[in-house]
PDB file of N, CA and C in Angstrom:
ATOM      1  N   UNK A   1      41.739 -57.895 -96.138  1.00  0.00           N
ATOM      2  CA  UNK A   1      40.602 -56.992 -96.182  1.00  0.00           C
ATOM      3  C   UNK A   1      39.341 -57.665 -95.619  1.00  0.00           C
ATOM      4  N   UNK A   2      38.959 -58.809 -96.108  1.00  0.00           N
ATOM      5  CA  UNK A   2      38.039 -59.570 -95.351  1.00  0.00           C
ATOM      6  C   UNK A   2      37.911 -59.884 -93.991  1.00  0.00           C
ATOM      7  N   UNK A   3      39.071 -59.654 -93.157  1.00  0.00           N
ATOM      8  CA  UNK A   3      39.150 -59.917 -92.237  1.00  0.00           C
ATOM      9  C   UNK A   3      38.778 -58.707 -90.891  1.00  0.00           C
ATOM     10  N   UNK A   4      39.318 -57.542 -91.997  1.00  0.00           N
ATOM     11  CA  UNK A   4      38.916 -56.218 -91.230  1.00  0.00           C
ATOM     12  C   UNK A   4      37.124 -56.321 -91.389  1.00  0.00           C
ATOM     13  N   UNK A   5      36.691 -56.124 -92.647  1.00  0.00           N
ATOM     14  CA  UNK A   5      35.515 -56.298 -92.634  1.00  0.00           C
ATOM     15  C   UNK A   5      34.592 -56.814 -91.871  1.00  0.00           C
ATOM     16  N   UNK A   6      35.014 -57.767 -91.486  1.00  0.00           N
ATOM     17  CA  UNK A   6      34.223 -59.094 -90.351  1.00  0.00           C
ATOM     18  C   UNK A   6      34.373 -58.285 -89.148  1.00  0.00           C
ATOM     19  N   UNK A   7      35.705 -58.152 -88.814  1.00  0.00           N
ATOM     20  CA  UNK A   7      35.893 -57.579 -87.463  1.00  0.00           C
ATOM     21  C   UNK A   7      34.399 -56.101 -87.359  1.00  0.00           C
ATOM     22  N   UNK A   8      34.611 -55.005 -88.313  1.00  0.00           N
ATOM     23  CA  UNK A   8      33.950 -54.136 -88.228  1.00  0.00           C
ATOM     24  C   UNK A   8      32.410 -53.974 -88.086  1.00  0.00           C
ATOM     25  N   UNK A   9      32.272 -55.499 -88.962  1.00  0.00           N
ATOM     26  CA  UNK A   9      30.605 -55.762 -88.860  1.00  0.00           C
ATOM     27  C   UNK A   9      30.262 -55.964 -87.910  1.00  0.00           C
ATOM     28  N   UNK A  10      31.018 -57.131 -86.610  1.00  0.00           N
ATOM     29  CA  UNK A  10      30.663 -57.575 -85.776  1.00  0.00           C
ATOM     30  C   UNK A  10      30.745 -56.527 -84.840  1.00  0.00           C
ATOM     31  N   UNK A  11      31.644 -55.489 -84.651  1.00  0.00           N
ATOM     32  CA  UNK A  11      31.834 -54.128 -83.757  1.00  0.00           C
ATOM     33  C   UNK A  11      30.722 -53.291 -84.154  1.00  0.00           C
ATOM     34  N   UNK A  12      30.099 -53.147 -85.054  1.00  0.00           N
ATOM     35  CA  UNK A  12      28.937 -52.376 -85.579  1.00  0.00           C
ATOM     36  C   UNK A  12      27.924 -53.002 -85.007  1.00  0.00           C
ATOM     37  N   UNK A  13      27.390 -54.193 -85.113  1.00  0.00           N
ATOM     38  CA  UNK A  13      26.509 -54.667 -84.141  1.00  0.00           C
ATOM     39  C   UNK A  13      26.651 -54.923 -83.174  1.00  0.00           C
ATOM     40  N   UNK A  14      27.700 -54.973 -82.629  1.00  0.00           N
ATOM     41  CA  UNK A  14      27.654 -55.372 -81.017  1.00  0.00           C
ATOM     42  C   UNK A  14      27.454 -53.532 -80.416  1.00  0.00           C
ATOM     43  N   UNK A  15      27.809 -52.715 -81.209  1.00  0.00           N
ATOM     44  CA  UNK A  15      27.411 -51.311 -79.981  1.00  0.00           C
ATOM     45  C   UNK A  15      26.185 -51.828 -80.267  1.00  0.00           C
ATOM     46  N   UNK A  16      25.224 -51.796 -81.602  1.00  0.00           N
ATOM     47  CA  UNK A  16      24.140 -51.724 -81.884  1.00  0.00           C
ATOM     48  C   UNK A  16      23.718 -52.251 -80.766  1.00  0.00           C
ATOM     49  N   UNK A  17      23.985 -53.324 -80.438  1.00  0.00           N
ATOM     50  CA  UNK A  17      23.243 -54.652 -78.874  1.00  0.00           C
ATOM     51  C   UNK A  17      23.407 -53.487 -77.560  1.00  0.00           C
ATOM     52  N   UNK A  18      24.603 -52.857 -77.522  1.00  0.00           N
ATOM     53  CA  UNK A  18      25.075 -52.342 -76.405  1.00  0.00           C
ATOM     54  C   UNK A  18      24.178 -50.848 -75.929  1.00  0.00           C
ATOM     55  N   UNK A  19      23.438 -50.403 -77.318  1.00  0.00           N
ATOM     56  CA  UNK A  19      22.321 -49.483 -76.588  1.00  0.00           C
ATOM     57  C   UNK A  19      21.474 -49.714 -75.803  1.00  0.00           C
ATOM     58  N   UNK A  20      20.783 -49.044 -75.080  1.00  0.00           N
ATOM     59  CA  UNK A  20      19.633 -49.184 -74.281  1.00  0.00           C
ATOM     60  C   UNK A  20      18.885 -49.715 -75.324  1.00  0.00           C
ATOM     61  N   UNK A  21      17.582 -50.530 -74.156  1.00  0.00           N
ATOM     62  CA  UNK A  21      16.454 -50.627 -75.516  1.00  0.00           C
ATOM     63  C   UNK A  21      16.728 -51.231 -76.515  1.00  0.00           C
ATOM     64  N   UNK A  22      15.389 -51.524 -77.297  1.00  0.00           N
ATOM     65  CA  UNK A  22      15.008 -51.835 -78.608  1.00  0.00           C
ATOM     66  C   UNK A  22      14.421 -51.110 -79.495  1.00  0.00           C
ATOM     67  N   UNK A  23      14.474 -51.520 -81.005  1.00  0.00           N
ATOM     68  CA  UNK A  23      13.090 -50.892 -81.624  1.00  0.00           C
ATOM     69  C   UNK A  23      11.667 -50.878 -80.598  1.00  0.00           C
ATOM     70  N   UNK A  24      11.305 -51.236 -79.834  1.00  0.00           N
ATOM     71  CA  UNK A  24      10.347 -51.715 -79.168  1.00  0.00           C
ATOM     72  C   UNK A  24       9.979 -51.242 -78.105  1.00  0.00           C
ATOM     73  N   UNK A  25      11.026 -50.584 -77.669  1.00  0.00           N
ATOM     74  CA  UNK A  25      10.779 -49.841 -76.237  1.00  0.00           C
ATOM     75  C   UNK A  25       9.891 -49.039 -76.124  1.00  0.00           C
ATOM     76  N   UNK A  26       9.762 -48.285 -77.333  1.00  0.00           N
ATOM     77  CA  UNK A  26       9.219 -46.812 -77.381  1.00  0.00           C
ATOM     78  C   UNK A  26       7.618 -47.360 -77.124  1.00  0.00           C
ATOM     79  N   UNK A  27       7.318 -48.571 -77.373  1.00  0.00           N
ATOM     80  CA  UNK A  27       5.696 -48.816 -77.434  1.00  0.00           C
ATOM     81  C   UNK A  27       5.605 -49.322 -76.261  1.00  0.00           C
ATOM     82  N   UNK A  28       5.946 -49.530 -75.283  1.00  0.00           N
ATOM     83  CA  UNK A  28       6.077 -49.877 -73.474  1.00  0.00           C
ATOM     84  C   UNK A  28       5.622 -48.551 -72.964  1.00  0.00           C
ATOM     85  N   UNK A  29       4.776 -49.044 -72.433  1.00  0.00           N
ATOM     86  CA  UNK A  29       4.219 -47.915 -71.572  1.00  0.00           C
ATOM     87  C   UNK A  29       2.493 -47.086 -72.543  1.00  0.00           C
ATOM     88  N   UNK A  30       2.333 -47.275 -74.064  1.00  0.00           N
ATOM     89  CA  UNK A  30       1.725 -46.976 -74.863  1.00  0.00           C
ATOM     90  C   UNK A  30      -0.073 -47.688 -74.405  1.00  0.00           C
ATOM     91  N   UNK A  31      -0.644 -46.941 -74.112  1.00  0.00           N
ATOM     92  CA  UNK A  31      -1.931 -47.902 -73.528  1.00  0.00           C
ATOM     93  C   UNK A  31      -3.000 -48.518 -74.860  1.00  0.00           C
ATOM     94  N   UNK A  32      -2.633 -48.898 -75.718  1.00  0.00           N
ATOM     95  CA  UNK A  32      -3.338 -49.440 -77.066  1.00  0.00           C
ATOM     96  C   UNK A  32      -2.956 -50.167 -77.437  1.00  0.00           C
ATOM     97  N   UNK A  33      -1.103 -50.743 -76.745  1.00  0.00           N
ATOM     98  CA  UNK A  33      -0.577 -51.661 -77.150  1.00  0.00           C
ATOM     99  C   UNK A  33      -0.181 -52.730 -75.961  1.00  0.00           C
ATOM    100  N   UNK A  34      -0.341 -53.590 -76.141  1.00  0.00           N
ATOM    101  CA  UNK A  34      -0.482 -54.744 -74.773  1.00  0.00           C
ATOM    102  C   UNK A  34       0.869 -55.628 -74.572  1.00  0.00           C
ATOM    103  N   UNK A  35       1.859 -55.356 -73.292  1.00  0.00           N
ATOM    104  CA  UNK A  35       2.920 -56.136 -73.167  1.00  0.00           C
ATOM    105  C   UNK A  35       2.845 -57.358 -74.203  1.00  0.00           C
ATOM    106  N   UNK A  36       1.961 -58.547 -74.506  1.00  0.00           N
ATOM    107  CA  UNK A  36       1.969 -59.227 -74.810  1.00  0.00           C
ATOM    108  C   UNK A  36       2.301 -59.348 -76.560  1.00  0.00           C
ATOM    109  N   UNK A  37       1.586 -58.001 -76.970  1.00  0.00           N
ATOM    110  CA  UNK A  37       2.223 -57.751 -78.380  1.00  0.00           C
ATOM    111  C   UNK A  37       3.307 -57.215 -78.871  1.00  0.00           C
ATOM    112  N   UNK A  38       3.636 -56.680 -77.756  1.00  0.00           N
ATOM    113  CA  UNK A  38       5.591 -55.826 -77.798  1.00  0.00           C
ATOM    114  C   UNK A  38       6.179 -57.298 -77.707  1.00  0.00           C
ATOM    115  N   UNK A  39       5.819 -58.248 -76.767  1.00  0.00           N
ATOM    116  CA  UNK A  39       6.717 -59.418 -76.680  1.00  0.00           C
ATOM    117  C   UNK A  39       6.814 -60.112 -78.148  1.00  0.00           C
ATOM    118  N   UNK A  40       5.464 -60.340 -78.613  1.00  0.00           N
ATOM    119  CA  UNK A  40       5.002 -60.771 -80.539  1.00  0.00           C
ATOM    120  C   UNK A  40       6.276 -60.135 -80.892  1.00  0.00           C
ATOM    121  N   UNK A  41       6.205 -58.730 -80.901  1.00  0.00           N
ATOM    122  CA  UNK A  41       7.015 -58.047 -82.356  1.00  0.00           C
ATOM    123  C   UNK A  41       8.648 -58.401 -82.034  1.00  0.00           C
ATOM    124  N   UNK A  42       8.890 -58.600 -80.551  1.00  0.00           N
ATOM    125  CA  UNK A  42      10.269 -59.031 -80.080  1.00  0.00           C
ATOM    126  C   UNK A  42      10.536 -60.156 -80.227  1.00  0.00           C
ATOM    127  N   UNK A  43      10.191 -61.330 -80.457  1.00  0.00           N
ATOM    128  CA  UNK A  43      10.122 -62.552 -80.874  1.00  0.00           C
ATOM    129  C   UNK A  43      10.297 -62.848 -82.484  1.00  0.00           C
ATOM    130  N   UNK A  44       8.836 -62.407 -83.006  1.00  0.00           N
ATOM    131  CA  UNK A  44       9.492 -62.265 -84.742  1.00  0.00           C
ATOM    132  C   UNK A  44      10.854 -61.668 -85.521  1.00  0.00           C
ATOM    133  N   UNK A  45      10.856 -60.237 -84.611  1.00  0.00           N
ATOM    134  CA  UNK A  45      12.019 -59.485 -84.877  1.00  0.00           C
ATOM    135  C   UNK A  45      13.707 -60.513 -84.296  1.00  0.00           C
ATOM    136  N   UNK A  46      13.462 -61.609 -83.794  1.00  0.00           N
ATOM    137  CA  UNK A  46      14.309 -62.185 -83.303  1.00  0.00           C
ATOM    138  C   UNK A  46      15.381 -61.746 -81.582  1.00  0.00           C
ATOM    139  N   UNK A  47      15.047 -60.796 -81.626  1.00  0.00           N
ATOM    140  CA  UNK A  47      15.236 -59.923 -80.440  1.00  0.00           C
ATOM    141  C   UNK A  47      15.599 -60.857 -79.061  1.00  0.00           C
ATOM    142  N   UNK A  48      14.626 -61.646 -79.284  1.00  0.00           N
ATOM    143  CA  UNK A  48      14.938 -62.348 -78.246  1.00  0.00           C
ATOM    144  C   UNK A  48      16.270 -63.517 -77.980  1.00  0.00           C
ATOM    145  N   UNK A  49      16.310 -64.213 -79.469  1.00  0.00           N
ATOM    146  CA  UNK A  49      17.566 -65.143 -80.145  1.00  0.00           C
ATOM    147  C   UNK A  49      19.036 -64.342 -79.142  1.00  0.00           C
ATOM    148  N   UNK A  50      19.702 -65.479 -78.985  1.00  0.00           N
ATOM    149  CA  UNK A  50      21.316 -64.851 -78.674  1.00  0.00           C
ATOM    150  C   UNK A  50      22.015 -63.995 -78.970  1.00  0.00           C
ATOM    151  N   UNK A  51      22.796 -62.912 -78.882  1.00  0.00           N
ATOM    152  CA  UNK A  51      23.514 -61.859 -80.027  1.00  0.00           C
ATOM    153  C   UNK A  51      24.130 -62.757 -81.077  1.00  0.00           C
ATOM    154  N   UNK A  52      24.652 -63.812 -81.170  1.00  0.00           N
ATOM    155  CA  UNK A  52      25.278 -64.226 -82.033  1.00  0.00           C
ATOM    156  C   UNK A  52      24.569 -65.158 -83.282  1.00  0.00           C
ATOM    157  N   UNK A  53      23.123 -65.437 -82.406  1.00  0.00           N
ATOM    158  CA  UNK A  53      22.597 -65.875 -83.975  1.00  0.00           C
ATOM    159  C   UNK A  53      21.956 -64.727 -84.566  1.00  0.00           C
ATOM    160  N   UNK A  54      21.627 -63.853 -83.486  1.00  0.00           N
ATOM    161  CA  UNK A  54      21.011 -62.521 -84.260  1.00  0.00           C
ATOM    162  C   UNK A  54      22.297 -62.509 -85.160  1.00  0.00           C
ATOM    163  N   UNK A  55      23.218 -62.145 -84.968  1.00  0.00           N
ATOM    164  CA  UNK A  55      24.254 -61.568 -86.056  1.00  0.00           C
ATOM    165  C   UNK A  55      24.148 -62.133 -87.241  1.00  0.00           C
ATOM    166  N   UNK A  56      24.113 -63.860 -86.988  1.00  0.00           N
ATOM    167  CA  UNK A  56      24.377 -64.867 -88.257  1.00  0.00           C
ATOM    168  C   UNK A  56      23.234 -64.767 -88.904  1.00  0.00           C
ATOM    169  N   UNK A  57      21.807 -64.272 -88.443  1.00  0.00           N
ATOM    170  CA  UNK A  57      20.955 -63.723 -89.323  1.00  0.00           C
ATOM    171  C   UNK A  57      20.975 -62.692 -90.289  1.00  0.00           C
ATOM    172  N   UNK A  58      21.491 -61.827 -89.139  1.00  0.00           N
ATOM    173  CA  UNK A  58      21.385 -60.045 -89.738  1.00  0.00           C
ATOM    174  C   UNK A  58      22.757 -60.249 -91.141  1.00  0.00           C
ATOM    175  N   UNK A  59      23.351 -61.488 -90.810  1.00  0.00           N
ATOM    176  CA  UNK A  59      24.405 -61.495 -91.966  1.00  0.00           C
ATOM    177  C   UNK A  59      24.643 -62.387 -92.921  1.00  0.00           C
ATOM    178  N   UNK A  60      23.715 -63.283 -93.043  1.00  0.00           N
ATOM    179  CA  UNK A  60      22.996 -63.933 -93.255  1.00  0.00           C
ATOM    180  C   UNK A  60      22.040 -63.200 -94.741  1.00  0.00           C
ATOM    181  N   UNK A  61      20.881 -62.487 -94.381  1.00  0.00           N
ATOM    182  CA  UNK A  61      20.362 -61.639 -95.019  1.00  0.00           C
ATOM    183  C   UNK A  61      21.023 -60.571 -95.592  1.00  0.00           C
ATOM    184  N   UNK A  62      21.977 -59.882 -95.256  1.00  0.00           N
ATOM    185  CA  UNK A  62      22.738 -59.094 -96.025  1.00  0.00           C
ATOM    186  C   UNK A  62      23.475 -59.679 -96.707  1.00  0.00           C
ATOM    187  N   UNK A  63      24.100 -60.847 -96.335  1.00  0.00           N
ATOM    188  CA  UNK A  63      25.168 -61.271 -97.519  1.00  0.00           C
ATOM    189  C   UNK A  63      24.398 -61.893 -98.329  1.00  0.00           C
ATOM    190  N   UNK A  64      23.231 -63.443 -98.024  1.00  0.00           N
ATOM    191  CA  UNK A  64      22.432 -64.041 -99.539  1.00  0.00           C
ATOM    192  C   UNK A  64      21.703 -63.760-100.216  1.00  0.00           C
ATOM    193  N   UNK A  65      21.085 -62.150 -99.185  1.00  0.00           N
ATOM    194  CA  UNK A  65      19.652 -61.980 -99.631  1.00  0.00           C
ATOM    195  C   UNK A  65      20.001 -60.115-100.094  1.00  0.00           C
ATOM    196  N   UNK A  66      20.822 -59.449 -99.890  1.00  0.00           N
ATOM    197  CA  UNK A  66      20.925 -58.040 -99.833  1.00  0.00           C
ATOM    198  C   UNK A  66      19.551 -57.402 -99.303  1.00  0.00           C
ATOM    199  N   UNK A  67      19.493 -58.158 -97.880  1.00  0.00           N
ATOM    200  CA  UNK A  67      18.390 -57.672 -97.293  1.00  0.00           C
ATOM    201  C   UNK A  67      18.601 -56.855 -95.969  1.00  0.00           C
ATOM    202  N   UNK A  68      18.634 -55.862 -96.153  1.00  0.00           N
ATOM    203  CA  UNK A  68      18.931 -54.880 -95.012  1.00  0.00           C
ATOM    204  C   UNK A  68      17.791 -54.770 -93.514  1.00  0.00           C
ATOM    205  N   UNK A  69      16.401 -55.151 -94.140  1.00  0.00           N
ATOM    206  CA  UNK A  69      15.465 -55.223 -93.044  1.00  0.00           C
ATOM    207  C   UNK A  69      14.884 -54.357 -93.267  1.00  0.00           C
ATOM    208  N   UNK A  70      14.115 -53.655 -92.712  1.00  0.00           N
ATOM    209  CA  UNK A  70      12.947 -52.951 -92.628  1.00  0.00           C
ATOM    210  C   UNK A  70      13.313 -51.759 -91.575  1.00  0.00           C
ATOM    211  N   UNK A  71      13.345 -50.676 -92.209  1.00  0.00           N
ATOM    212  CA  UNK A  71      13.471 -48.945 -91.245  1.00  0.00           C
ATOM    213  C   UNK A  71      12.211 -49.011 -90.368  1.00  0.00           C
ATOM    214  N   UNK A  72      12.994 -49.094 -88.872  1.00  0.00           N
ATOM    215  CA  UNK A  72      11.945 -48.820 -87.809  1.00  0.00           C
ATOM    216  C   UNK A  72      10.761 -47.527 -87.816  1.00  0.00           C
ATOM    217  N   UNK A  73      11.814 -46.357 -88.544  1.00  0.00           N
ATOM    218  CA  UNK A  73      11.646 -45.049 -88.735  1.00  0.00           C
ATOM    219  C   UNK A  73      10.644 -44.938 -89.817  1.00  0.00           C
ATOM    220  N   UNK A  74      11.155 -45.375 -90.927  1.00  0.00           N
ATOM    221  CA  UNK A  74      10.328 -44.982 -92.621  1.00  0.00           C
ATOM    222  C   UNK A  74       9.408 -45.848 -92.643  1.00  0.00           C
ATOM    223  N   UNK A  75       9.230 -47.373 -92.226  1.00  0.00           N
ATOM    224  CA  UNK A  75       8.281 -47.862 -92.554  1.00  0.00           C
ATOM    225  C   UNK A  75       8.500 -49.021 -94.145  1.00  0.00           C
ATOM    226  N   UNK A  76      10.271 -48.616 -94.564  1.00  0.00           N
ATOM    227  CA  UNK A  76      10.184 -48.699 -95.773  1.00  0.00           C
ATOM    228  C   UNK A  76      11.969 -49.751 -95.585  1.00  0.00           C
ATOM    229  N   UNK A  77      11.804 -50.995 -96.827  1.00  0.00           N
ATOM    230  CA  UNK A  77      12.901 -51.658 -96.590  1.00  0.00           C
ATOM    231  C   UNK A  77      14.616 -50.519 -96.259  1.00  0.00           C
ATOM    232  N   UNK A  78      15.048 -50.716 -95.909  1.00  0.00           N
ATOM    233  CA  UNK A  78      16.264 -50.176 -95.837  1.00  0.00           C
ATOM    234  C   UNK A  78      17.465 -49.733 -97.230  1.00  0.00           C
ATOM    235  N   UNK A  79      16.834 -51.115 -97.723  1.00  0.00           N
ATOM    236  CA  UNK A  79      17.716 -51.058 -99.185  1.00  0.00           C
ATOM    237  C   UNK A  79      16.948 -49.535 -99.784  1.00  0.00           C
ATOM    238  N   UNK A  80      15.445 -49.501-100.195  1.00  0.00           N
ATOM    239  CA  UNK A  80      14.727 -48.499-100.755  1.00  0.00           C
ATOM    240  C   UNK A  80      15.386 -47.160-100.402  1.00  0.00           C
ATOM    241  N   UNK A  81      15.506 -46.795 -99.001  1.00  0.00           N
ATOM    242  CA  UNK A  81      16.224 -45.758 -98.312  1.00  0.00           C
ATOM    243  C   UNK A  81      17.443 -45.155 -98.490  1.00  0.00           C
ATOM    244  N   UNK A  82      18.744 -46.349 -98.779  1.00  0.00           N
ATOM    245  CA  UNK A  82      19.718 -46.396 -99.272  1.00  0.00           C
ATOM    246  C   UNK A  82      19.600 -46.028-100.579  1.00  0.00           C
ATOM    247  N   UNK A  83      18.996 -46.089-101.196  1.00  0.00           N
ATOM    248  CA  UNK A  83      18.770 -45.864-102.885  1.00  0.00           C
ATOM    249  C   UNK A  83      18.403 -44.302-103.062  1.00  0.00           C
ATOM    250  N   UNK A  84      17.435 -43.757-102.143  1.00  0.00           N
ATOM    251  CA  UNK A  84      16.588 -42.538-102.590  1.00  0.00           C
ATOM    252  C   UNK A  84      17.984 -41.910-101.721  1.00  0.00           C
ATOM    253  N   UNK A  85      18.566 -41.964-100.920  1.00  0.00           N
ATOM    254  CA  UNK A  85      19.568 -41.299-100.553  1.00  0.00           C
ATOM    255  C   UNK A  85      20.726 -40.808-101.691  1.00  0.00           C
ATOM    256  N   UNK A  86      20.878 -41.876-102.408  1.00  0.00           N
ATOM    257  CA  UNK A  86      21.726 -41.872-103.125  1.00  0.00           C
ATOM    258  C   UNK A  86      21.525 -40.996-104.500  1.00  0.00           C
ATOM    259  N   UNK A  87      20.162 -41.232-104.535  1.00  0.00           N
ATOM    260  CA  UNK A  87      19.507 -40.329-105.625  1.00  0.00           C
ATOM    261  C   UNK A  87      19.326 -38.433-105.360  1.00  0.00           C
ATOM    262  N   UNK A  88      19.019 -38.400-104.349  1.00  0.00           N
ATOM    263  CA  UNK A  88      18.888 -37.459-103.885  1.00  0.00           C
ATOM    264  C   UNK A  88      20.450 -36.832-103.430  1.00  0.00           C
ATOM    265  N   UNK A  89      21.792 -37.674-103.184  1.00  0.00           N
ATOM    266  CA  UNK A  89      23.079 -36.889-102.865  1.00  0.00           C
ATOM    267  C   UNK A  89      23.488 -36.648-104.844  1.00  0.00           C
ATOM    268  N   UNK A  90      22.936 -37.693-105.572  1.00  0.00           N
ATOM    269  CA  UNK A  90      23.291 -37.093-106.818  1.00  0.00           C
ATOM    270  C   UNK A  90      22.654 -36.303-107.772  1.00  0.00           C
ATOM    271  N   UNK A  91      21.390 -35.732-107.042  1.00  0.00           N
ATOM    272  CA  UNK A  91      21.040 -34.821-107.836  1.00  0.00           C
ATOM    273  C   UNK A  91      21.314 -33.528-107.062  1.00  0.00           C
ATOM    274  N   UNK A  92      22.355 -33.793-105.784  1.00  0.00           N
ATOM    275  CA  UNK A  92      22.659 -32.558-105.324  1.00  0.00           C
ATOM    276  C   UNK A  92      24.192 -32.191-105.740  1.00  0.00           C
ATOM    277  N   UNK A  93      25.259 -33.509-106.525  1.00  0.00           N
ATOM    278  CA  UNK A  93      26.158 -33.326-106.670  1.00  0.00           C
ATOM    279  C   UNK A  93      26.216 -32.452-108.359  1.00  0.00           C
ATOM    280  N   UNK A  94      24.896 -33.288-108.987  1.00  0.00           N
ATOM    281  CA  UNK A  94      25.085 -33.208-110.472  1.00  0.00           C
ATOM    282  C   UNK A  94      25.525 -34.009-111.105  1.00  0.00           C
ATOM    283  N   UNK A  95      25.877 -35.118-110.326  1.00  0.00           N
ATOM    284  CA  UNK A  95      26.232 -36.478-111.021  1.00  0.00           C
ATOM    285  C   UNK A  95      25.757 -37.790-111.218  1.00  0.00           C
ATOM    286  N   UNK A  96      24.368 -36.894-111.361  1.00  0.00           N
ATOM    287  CA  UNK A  96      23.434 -38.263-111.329  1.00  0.00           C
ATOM    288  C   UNK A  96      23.697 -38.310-113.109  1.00  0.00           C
ATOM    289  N   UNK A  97      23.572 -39.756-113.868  1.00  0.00           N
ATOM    290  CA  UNK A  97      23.830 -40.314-114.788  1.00  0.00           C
ATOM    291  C   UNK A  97      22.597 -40.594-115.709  1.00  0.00           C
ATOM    292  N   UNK A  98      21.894 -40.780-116.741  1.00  0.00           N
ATOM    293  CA  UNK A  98      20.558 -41.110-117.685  1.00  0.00           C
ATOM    294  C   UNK A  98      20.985 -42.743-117.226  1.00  0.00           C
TER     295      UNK A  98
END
């Protein structure tokens, strides 16, 4: 089972790599924001690192830290997101619990 797992993680991020673009793209071309600070947020974000230490990060943080990262979209950790989802499919099932 561990072994599928690994395989799947690493196939999950590698399409992830294999899209166009970044989180980052969308602010290229944005006149308030300056090549030089898209490069900032691509650098911190690690973006720039190899695919494979990106991975050993991104897995890294999920496995020691149950740290999913930060929603490009919400603004809000990922884990938080995952949670209100969950809250919200069980108060649509009726099986949300006290």
């Amino acid at each position: 089972m561990i072994p599928q797992l690994f395989i799947l993680s690493v196939l999950v991020f590698l399409i992830g790599k294999m899209m166009p673009g970044d989180p980052f793209t969308g602010l290229v071309g944005n006149p308030n924001i300056k090549a030089s600070r898209i490069e900032e947020l691509r650098e911190k974000a690690g973006l720039n690192d190899p695919w494979p230490v990106q991975y050993k990060n991104w897995m890294g943080r999920i496995l020691l830290h149950g740290d999913f990262g930060i929603s490009y979209t919400y603004k809000i950790p990922v884990t938080d997101k995952i949670k209100k989802g969950k809250d919200d499919a069980d108060g649509i099932t009726g099986s949300r619990r006290p």
